[in-house]
PDB file of N, CA and C in Angstrom:
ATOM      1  N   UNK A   1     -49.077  -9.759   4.405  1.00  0.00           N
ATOM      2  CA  UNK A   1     -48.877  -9.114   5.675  1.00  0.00           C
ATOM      3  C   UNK A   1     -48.706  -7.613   5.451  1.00  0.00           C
ATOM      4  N   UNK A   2     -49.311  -6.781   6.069  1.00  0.00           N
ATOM      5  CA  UNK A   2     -49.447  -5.555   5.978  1.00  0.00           C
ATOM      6  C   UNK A   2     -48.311  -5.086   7.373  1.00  0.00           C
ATOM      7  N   UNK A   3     -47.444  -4.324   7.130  1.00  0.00           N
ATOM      8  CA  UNK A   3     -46.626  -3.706   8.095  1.00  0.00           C
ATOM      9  C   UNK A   3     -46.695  -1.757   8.150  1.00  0.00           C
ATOM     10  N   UNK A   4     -46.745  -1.270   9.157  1.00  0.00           N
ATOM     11  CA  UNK A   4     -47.390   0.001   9.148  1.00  0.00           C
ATOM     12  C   UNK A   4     -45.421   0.738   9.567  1.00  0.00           C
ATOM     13  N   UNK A   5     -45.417   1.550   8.160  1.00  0.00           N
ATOM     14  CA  UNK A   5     -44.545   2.059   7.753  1.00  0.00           C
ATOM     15  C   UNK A   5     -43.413   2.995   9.009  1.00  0.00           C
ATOM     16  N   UNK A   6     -44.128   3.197  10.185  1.00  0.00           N
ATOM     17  CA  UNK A   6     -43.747   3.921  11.357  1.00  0.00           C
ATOM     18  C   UNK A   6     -43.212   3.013  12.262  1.00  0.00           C
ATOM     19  N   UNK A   7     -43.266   1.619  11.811  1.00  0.00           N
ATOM     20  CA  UNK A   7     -42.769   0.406  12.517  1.00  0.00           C
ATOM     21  C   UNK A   7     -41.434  -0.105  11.939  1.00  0.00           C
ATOM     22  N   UNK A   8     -41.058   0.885  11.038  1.00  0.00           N
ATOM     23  CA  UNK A   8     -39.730  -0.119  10.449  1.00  0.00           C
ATOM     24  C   UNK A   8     -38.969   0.768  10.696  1.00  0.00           C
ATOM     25  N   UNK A   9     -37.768   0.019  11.696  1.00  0.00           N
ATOM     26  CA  UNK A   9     -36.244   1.187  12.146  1.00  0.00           C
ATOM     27  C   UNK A   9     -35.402   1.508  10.704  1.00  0.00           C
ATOM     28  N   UNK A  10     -35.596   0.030   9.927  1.00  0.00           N
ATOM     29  CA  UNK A  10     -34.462   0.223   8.821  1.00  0.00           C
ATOM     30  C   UNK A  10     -34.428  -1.029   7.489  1.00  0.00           C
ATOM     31  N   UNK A  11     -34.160  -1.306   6.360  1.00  0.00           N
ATOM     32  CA  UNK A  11     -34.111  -2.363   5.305  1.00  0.00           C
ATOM     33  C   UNK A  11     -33.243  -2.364   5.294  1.00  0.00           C
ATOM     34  N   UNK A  12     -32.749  -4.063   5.407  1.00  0.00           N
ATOM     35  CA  UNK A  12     -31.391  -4.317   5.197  1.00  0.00           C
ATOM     36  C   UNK A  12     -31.371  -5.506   3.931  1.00  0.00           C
ATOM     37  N   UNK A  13     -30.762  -5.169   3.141  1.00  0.00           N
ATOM     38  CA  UNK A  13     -29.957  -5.863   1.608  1.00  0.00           C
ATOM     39  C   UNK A  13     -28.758  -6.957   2.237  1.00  0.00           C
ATOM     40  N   UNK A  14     -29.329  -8.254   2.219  1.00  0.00           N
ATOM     41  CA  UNK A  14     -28.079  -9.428   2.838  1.00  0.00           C
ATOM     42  C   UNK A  14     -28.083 -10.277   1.474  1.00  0.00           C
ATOM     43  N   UNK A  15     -27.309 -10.529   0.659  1.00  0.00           N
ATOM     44  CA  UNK A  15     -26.939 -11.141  -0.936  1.00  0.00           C
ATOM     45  C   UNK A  15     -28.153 -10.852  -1.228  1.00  0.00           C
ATOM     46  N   UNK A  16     -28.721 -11.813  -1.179  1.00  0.00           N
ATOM     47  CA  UNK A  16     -30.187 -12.272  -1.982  1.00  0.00           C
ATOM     48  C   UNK A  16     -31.115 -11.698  -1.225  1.00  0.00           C
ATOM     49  N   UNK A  17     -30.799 -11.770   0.203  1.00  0.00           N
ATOM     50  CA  UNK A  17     -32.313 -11.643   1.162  1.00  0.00           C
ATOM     51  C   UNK A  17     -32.430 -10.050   1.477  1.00  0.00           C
ATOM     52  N   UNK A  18     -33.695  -9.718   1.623  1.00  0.00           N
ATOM     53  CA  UNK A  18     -33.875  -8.529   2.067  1.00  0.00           C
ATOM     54  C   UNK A  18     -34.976  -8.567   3.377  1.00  0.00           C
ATOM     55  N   UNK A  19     -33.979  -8.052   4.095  1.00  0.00           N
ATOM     56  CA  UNK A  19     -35.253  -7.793   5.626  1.00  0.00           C
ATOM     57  C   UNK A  19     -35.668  -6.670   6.174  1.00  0.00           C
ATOM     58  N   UNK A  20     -36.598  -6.775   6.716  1.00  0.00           N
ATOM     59  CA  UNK A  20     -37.778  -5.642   7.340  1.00  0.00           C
ATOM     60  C   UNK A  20     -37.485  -5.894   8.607  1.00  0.00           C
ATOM     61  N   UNK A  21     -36.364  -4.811   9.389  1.00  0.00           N
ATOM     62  CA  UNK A  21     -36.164  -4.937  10.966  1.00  0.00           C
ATOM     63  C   UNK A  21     -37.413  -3.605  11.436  1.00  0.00           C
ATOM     64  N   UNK A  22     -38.071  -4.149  12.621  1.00  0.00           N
ATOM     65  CA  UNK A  22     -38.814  -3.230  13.207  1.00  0.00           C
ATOM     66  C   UNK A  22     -38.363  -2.755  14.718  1.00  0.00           C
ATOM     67  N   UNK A  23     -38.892  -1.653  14.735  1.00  0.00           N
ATOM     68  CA  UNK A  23     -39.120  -0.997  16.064  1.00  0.00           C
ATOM     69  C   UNK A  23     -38.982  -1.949  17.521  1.00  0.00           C
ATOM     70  N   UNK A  24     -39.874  -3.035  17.172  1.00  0.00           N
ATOM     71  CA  UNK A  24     -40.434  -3.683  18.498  1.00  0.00           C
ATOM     72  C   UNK A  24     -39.063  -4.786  18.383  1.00  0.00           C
ATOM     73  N   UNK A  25     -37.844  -5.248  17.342  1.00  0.00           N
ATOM     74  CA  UNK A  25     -37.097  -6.007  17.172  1.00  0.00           C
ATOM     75  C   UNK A  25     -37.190  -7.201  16.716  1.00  0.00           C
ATOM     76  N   UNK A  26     -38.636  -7.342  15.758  1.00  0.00           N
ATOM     77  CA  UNK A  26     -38.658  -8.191  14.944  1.00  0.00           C
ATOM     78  C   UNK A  26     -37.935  -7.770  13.637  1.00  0.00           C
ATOM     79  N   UNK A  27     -37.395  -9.044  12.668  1.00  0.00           N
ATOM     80  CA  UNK A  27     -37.585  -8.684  11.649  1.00  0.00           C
ATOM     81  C   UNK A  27     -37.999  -9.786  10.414  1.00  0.00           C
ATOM     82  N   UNK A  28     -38.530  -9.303   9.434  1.00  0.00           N
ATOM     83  CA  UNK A  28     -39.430 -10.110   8.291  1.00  0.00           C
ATOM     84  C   UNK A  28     -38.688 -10.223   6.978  1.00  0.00           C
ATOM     85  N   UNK A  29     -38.654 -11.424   6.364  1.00  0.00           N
ATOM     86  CA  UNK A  29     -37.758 -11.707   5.034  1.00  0.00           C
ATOM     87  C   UNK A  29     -39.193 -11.026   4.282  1.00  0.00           C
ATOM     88  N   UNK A  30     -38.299 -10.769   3.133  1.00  0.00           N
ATOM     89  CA  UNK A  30     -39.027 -10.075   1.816  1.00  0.00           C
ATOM     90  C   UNK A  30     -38.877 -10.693   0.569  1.00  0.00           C
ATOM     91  N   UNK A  31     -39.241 -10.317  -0.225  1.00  0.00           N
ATOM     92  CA  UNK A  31     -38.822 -10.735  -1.836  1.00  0.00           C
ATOM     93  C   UNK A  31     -38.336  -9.340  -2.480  1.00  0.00           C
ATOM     94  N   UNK A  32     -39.454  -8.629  -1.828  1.00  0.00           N
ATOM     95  CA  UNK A  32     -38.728  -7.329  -2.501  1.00  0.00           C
ATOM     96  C   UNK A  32     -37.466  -6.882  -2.421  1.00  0.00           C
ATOM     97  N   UNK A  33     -37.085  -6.481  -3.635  1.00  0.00           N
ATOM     98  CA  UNK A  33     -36.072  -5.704  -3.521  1.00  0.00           C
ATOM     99  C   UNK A  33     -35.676  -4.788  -2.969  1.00  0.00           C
ATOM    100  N   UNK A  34     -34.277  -4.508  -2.132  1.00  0.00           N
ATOM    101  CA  UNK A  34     -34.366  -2.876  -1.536  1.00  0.00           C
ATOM    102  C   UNK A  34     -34.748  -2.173  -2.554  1.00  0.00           C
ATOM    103  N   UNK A  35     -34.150  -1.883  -4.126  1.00  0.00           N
ATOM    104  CA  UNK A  35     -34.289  -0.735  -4.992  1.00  0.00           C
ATOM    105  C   UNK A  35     -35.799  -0.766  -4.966  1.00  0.00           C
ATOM    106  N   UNK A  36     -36.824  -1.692  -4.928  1.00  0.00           N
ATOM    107  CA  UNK A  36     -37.896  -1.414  -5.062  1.00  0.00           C
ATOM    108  C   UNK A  36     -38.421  -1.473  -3.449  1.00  0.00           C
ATOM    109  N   UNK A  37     -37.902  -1.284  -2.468  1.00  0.00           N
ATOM    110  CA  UNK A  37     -38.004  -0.518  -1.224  1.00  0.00           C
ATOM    111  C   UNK A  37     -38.084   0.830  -0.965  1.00  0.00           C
ATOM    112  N   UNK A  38     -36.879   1.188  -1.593  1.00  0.00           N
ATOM    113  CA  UNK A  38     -36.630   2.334  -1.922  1.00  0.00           C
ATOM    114  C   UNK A  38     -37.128   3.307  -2.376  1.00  0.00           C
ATOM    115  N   UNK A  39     -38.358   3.014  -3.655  1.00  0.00           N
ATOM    116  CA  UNK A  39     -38.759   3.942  -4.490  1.00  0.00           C
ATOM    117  C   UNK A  39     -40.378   4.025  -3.669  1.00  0.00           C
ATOM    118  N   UNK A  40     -40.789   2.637  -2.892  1.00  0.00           N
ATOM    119  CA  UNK A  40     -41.868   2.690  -1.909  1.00  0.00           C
ATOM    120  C   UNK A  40     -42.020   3.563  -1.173  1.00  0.00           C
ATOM    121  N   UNK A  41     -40.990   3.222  -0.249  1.00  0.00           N
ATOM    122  CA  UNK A  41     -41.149   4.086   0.890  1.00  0.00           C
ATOM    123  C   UNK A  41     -41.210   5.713   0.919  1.00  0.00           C
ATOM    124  N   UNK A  42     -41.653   6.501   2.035  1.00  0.00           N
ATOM    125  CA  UNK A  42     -41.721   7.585   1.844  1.00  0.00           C
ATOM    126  C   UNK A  42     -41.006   8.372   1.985  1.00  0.00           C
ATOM    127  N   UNK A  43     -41.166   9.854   2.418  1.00  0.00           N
ATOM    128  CA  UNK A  43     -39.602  10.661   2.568  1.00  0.00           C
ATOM    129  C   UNK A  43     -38.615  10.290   3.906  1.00  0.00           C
ATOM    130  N   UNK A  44     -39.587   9.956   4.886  1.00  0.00           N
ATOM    131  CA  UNK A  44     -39.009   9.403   6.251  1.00  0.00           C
ATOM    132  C   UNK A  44     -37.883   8.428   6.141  1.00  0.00           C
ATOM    133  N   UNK A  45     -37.800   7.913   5.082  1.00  0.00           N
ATOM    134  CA  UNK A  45     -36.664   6.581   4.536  1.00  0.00           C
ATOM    135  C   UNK A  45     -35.774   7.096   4.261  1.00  0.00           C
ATOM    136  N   UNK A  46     -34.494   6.711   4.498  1.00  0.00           N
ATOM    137  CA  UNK A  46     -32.908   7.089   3.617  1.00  0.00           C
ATOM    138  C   UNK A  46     -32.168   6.401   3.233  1.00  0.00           C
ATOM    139  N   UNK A  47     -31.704   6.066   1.919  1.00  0.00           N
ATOM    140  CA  UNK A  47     -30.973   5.100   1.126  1.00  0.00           C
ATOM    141  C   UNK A  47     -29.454   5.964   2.299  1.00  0.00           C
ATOM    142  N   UNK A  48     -28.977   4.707   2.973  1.00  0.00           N
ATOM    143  CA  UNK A  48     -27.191   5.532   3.457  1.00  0.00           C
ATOM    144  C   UNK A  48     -26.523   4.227   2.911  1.00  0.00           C
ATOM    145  N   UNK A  49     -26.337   3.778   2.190  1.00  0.00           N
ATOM    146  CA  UNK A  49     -26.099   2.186   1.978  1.00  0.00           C
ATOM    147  C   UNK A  49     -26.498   1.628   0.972  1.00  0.00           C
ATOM    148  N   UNK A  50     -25.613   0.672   0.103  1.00  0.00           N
ATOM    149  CA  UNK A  50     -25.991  -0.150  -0.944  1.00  0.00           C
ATOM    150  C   UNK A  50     -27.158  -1.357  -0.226  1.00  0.00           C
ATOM    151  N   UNK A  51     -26.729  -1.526   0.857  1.00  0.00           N
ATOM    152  CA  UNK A  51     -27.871  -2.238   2.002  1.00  0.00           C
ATOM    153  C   UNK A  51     -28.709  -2.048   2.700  1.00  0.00           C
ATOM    154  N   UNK A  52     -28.383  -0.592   3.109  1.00  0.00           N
ATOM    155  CA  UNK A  52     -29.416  -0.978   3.634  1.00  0.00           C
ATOM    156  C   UNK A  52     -30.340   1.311   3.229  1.00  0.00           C
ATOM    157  N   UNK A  53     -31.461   0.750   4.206  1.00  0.00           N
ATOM    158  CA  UNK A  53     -32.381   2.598   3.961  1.00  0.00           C
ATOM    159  C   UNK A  53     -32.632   2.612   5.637  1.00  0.00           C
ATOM    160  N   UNK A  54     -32.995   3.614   6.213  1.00  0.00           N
ATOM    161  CA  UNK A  54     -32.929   3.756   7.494  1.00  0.00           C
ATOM    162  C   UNK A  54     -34.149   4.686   7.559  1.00  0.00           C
ATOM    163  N   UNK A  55     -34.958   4.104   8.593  1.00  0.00           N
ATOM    164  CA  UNK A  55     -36.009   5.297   8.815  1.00  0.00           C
ATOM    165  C   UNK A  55     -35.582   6.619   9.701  1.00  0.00           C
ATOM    166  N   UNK A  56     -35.561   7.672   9.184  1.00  0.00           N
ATOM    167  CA  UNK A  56     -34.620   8.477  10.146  1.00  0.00           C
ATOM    168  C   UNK A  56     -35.496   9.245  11.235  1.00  0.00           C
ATOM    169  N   UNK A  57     -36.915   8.646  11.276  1.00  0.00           N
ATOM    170  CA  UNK A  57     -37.507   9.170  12.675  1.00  0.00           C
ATOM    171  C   UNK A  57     -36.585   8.287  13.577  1.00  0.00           C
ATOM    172  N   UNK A  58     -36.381   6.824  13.298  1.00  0.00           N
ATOM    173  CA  UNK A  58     -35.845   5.720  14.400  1.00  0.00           C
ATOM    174  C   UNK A  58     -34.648   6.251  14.614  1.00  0.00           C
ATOM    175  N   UNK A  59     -33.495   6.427  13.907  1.00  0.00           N
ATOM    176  CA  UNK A  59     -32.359   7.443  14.443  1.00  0.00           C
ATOM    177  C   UNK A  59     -31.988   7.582  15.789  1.00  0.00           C
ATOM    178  N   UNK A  60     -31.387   7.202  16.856  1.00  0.00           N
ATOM    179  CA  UNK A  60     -30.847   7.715  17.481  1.00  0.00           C
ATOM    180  C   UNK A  60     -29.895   8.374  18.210  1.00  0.00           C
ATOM    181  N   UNK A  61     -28.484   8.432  17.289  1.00  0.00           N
ATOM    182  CA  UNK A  61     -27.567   8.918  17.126  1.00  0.00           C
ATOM    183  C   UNK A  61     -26.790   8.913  15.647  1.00  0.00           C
ATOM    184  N   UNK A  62     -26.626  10.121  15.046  1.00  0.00           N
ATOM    185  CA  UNK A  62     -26.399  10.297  13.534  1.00  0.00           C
ATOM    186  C   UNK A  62     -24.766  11.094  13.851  1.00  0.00           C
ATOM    187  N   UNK A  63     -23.779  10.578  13.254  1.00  0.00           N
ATOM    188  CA  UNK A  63     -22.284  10.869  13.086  1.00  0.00           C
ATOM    189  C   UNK A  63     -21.866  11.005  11.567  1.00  0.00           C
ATOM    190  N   UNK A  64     -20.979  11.746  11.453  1.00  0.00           N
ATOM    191  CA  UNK A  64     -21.024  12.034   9.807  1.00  0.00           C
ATOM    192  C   UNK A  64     -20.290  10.744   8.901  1.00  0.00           C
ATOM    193  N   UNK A  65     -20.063   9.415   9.838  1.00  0.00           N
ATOM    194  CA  UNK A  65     -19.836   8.090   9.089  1.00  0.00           C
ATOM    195  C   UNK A  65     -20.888   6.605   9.107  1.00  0.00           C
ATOM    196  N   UNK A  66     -21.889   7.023  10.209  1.00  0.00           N
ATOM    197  CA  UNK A  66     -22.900   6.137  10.517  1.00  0.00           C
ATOM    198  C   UNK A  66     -23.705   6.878  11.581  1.00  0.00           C
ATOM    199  N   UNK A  67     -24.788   5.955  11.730  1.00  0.00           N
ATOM    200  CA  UNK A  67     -25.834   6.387  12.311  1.00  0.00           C
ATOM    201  C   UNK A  67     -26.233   4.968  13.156  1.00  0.00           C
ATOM    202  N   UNK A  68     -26.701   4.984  14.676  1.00  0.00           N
ATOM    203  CA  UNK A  68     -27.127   4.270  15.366  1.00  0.00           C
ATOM    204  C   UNK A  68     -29.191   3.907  15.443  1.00  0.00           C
ATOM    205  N   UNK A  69     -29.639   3.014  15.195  1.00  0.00           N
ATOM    206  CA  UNK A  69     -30.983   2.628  15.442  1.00  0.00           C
ATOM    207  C   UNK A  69     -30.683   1.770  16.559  1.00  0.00           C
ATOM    208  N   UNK A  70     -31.570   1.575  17.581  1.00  0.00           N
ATOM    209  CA  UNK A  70     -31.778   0.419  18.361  1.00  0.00           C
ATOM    210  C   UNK A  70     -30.814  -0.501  18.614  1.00  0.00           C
ATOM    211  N   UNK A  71     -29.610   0.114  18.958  1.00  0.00           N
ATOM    212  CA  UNK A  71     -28.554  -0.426  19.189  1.00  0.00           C
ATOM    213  C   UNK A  71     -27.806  -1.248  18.168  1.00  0.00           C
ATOM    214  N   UNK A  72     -27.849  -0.927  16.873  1.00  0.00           N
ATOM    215  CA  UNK A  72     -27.196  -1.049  15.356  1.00  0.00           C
ATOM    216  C   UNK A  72     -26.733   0.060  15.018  1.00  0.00           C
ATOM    217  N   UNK A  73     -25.183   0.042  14.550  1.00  0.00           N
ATOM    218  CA  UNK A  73     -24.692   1.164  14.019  1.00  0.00           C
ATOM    219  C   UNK A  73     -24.598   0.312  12.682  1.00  0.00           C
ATOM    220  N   UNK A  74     -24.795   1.624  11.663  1.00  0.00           N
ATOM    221  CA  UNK A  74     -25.008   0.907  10.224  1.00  0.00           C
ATOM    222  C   UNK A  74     -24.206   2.633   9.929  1.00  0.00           C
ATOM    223  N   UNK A  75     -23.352   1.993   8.763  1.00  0.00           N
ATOM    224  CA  UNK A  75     -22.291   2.842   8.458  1.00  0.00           C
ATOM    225  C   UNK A  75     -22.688   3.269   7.418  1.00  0.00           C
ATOM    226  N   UNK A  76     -22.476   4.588   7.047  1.00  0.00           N
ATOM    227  CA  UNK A  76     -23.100   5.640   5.475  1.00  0.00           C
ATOM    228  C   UNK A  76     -22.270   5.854   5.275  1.00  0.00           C
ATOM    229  N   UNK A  77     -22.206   4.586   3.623  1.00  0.00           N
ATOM    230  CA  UNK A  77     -21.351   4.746   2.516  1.00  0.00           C
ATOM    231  C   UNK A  77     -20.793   5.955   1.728  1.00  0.00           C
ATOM    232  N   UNK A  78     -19.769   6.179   1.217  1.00  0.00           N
ATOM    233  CA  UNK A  78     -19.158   7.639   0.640  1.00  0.00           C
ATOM    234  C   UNK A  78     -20.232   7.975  -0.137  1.00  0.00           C
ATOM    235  N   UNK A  79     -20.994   7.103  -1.026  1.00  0.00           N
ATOM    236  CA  UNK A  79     -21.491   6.968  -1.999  1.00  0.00           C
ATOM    237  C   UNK A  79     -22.867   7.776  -1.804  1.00  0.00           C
ATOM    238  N   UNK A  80     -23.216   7.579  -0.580  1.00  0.00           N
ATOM    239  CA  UNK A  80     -24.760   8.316  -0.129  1.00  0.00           C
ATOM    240  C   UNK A  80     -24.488   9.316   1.159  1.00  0.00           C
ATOM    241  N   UNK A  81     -22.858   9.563   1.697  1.00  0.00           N
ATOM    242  CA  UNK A  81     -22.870  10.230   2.681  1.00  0.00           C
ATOM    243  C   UNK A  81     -23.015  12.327   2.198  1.00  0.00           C
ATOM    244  N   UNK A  82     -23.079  12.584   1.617  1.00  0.00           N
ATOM    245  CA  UNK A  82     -23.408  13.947   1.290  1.00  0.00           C
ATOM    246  C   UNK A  82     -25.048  14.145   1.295  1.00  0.00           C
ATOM    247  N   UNK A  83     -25.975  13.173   0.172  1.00  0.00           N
ATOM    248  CA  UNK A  83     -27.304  13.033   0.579  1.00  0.00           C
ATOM    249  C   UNK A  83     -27.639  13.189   1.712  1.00  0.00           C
ATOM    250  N   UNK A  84     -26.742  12.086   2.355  1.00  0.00           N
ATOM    251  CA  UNK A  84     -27.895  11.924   3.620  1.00  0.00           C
ATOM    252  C   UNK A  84     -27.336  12.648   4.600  1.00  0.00           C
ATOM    253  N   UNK A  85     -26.407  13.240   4.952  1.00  0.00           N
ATOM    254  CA  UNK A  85     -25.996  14.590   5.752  1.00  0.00           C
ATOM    255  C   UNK A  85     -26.980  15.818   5.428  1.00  0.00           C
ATOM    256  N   UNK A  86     -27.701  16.197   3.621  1.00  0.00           N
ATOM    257  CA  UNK A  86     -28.421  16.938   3.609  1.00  0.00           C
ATOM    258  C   UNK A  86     -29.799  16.863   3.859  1.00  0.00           C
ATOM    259  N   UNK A  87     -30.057  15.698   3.718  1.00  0.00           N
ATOM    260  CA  UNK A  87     -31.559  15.506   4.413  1.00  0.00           C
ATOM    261  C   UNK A  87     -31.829  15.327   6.009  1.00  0.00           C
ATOM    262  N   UNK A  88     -30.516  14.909   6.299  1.00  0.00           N
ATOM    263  CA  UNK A  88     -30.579  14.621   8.037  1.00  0.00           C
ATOM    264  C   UNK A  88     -30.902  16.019   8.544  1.00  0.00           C
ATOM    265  N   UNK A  89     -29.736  17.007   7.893  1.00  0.00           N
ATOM    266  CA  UNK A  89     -29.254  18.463   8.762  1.00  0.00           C
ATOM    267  C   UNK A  89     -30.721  19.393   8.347  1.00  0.00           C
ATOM    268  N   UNK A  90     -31.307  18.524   7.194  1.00  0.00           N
ATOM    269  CA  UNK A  90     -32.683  19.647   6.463  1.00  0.00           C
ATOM    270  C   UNK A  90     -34.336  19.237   8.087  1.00  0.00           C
ATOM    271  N   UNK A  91     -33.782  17.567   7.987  1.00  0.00           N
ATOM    272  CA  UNK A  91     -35.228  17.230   9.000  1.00  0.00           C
ATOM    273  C   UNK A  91     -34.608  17.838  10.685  1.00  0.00           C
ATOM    274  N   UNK A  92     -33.420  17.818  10.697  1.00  0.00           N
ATOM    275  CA  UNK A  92     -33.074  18.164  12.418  1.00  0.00           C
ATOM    276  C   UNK A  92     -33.407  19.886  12.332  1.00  0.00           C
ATOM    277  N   UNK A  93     -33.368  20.609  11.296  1.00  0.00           N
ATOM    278  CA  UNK A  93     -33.964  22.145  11.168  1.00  0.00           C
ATOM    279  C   UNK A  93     -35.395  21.793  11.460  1.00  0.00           C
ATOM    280  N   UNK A  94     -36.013  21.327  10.924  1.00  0.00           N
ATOM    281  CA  UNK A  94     -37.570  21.488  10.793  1.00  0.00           C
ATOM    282  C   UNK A  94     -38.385  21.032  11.752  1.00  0.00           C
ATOM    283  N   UNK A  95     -37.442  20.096  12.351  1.00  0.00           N
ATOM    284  CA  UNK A  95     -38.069  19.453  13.996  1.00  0.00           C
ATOM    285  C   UNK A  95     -38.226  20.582  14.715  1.00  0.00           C
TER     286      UNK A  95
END
């Protein structure tokens, strides 16, 4: 199955399973790994989470402890919250 990369709000890491939530509110089990999600996807992606990566075009409200998609707030870990404050504050300049 081919999924077109502008369709995925976000990857989420659940124990074992990894899913592909989309835009339209489907979402698809994987085998892949997030880490090898991760290194896929393109710059539009953001690791904020041991679980999950977030497409940050889908974004619709970003707070300096989580960020809202499609009515999911998914919380950015200490661990990735400086990253992803600098790539957020770098793409909201360039828009």
């Amino acid at each position: 199955m081919t999924l077109d990369p502008a369709e995925i709000s976000y990857v989420e890491s659940n124990d074992s399973e990894v899913w592909i939530h989309t835009a339209g509110g489907l979402a698809y089990r994987t085998k892949t790994r997030i880490s090898q999600w991760e290194t896929q996807l393109d710059s539009r992606f953001l690791r904020i989470h041991r679980s999950f990566i977030v497409n940050t075009a889908r974004i619709d409200r970003c707070c300096p402890a989580h960020v809202e998609i499609g009515g999911m707030t998914i919380e950015i870990s200490r661990k990735y919250r400086e990253a992803a404050r600098r790539q957020l504050t770098e793409q909201a300049a360039n828009a």
